[in-house]
Protein backbone atom coordinates (compact mmCIF):
# COMPACT_ATOMS: atom_id res chain seq x y z
CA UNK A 1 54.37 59.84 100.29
CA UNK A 2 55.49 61.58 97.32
CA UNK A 3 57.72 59.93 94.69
CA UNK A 4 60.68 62.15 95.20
CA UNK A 5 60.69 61.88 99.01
CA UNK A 6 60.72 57.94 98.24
CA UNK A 7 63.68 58.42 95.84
CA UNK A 8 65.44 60.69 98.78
CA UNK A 9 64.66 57.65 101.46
CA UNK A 10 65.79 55.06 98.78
CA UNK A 11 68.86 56.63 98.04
CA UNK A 12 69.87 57.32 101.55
CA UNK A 13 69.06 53.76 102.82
CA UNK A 14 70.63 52.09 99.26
CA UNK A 15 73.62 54.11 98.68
CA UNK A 16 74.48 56.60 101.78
CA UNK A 17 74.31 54.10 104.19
CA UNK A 18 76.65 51.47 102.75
CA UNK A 19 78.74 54.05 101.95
CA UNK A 20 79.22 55.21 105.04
CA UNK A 21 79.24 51.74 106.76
CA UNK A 22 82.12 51.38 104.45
CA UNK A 23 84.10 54.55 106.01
CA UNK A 24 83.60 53.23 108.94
CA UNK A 25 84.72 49.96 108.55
CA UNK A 26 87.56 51.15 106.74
CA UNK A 27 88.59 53.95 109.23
CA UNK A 28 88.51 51.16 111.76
CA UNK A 29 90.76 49.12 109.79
CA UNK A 30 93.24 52.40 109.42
CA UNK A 31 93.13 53.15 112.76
CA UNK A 32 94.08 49.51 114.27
CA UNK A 33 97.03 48.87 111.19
CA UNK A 34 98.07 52.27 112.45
CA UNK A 35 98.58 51.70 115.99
CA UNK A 36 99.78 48.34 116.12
CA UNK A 37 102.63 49.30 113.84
CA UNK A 38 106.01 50.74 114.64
CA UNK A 39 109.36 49.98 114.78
CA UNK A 40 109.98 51.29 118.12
CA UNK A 41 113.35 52.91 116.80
CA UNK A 42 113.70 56.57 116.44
CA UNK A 43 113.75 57.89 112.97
CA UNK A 44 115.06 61.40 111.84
CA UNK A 45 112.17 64.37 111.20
CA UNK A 46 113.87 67.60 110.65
CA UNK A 47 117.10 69.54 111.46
CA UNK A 48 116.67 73.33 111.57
CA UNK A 49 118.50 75.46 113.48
CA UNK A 50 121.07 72.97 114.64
CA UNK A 51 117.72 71.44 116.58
CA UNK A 52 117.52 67.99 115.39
CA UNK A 53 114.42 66.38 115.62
CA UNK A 54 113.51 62.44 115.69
CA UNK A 55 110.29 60.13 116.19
CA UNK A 56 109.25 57.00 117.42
CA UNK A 57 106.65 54.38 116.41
CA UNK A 58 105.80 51.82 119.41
CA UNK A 59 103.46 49.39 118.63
CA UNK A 60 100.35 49.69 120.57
CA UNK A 61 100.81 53.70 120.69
CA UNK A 62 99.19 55.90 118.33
CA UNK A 63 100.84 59.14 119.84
CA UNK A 64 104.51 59.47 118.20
CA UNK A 65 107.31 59.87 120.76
CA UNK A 66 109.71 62.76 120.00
CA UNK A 67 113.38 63.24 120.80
CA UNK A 68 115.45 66.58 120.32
CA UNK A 69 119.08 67.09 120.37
CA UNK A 70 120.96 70.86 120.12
CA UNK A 71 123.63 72.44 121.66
CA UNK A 72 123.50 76.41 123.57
CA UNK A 73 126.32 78.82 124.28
CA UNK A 74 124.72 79.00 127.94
CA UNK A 75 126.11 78.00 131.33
CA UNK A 76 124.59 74.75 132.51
CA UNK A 77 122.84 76.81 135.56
CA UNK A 78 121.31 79.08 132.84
CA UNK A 79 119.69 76.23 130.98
CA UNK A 80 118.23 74.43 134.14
CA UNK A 81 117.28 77.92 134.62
CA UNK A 82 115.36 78.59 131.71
CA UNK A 83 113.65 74.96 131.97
CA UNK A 84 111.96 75.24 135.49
CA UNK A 85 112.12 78.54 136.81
CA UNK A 86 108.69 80.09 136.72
CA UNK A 87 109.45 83.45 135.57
CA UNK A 88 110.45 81.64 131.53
CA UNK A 89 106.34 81.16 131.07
CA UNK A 90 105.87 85.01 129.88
CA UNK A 91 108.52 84.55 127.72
CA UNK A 92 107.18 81.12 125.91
CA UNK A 93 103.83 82.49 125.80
CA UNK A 94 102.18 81.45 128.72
CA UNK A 95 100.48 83.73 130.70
CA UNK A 96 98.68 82.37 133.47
CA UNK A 97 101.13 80.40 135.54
CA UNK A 98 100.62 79.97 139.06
CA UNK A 99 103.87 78.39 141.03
CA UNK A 100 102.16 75.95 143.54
CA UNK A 101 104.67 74.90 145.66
CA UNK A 102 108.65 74.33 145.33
CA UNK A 103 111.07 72.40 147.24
CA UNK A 104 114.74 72.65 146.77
CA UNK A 105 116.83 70.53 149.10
CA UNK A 106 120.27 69.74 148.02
CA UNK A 107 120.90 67.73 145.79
CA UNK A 108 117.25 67.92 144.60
CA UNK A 109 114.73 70.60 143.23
CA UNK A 110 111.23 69.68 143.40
CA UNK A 111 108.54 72.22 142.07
CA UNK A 112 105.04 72.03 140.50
CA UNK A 113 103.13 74.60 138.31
CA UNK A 114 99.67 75.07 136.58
CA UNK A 115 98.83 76.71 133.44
CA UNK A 116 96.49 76.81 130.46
CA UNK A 117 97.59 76.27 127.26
CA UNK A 118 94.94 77.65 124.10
CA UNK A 119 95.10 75.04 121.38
CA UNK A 120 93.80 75.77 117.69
CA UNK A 121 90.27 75.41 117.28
CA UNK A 122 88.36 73.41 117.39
CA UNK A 123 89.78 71.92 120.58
CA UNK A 124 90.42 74.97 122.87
CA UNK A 125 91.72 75.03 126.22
CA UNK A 126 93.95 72.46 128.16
CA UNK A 127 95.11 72.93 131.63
CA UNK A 128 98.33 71.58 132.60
CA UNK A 129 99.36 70.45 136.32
CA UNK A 130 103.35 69.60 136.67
CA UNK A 131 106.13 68.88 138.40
CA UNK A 132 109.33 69.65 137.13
CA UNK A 133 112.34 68.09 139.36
CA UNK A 134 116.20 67.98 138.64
CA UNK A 135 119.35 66.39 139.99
CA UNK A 136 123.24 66.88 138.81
CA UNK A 137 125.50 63.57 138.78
CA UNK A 138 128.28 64.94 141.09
CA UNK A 139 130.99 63.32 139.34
CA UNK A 140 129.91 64.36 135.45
CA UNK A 141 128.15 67.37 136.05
CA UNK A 142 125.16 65.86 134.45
CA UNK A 143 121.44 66.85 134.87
CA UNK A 144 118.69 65.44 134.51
CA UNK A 145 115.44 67.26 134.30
CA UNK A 146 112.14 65.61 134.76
CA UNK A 147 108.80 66.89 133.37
CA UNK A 148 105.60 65.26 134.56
CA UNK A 149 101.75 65.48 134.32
CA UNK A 150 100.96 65.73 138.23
CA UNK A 151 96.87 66.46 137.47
CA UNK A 152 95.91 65.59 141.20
CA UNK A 153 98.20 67.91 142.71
CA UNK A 154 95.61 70.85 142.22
CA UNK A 155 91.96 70.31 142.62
CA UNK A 156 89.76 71.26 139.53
CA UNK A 157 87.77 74.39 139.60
CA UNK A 158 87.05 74.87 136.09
CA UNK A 159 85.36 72.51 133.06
CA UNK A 160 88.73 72.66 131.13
CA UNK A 161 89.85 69.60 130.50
CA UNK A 162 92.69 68.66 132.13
CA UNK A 163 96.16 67.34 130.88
CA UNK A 164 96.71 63.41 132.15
CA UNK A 165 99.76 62.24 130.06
CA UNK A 166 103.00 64.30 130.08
CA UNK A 167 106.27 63.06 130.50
CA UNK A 168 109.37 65.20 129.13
CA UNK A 169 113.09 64.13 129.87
CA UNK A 170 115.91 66.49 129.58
CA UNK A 171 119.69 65.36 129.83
CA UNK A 172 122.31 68.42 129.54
CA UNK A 173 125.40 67.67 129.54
CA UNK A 174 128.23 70.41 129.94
CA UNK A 175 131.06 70.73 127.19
CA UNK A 176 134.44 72.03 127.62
CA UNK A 177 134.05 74.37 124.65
CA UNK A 178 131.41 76.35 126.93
CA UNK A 179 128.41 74.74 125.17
CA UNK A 180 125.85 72.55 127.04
CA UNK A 181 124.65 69.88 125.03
CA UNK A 182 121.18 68.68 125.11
CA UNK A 183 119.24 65.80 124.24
CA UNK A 184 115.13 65.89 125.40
CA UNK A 185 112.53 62.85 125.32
CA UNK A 186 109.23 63.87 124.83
CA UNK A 187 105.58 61.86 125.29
CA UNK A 188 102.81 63.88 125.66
CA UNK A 189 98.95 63.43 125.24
CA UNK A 190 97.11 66.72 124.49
CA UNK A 191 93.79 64.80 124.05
CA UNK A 192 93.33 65.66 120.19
CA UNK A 193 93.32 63.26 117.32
CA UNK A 194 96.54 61.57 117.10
CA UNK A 195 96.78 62.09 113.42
CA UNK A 196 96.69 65.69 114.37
CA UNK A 197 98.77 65.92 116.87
CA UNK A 198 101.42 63.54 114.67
CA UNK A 199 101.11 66.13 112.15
CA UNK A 200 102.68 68.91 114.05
CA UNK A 201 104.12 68.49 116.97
CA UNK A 202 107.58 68.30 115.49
CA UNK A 203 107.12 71.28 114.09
CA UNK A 204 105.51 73.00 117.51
CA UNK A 205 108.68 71.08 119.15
CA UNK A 206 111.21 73.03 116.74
CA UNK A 207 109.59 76.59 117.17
CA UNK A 208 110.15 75.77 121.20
CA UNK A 209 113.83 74.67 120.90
CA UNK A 210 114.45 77.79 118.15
CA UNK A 211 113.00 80.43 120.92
CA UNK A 212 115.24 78.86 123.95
CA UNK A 213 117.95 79.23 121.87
CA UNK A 214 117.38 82.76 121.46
CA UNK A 215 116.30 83.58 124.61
CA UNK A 216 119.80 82.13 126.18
CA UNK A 217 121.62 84.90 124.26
CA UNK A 218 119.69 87.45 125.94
CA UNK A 219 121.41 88.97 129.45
CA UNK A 220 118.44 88.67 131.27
CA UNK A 221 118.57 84.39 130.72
CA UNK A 222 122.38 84.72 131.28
CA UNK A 223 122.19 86.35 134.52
CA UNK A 224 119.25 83.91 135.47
CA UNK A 225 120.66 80.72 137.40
CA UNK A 226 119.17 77.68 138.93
CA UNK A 227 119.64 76.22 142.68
CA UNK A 228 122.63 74.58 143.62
CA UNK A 229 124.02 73.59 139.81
CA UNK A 230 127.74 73.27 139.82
CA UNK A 231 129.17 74.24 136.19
CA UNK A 232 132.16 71.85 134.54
CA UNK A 233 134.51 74.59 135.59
CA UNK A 234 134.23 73.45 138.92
CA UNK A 235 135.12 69.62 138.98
């Protein structure tokens, strides 16, 4: 064995190796302090736009929990609208999805899509299976509009991995000054490093809220209106 491949072994097995035991370790270490920590209260992120963004720590949870409140000039029908009707996936971006099966049956609207959505590489493709359902508190004109990862509603047929964890809660309340106020709970799992998906969702979550709003002032989403929502006008 030559004396410089014996230097090359020596090094690797006296230096590299504790080195990167060390990484590990201390990753290890990072990772557990990380997820055990939290103060399960939300904390401001952001504000742009009038989109106001905060985020939860729970212990045990690595993934950050995000909530979003904003106000539209939009008729409550036009916002429950825009939030489950199919046709709003072009508009967002999406360009695959495939409506399979909706229910609407006073007071309730039951529906469930499936979609891809292209993340940045290095982690490519997710599909996503949902159900999106709402109901209207008769008395308050209330809704609430429930997002949910439903991945055994559609058989697989492809190797992309599928979505598991997605659970997005909408309240919009109606306002006597024409405005529907909004205030969204979002947990989702996109199956990518948490400390890269920590990193940006709120600022993915901001872009979404900043195109709604703009897309509400457009007479094509004001003409649009959802099943069976009864606007404050009409207590």
């Amino acid at each position: 064995m030559s004396t410089a491949l014996s230097k090359t072994i020596l090094f690797f097995k006296n230096v590299l190796v504790p080195i990167i035991f060390l990484l590990i370790v201390v990753g290890y270490i990072i990772d557990d302090l990380w997820t055990n920590s939290g103060s399960n209260q939300w904390e401001a992120q952001k504000t742009d736009n009038s989109i106001a963004i905060y985020s939860l720590k729970a212990p045990g949870d690595p993934l950050l929990k995000y909530k979003v409140k904003t106000r539209v000039k939009a008729s409550l029908s036009n916002v429950v609208a825009y939030i489950t009707n199919e046709n709003t996936a072009k508009d967002i971006g999406i360009t695959d999805l495939v409506r399979l099966e909706e229910i609407e049956s006073e007071p309730l609207f039951v529906a469930y899509d499936a979609y891809t959505v292209a993340l940045p590489d290095p982690f490519g493709k997710r599909e996503v299976v949902i159900q999106l359902q709402y109901s209207q508190d008769p008395d308050t004109k209330q809704v609430e509009v429930n997002v949910l990862a439903a991945p055994h509603k559609k058989p697989r047929d492809s190797d992309t991995k599928r979505m598991v964890y997605l659970s997005n809660t909408w309240l919009l309340t109606p306002a006597e000054d024409g405005y529907v106020e909004i205030e969204a709970i979002s947990e989702v799992d996109f199956q990518i490093p948490y400390f890269v998906a920590n990193s940006v969702l709120a600022d993915v979550i901001s872009e979404q809220f900043t195109i709604m709003q703009n897309l509400l002032k457009t007479e094509k989403y004001q003409r649009r209106e959802a099943a069976f929502i009864h606007e404050l006008a009409s207590i």
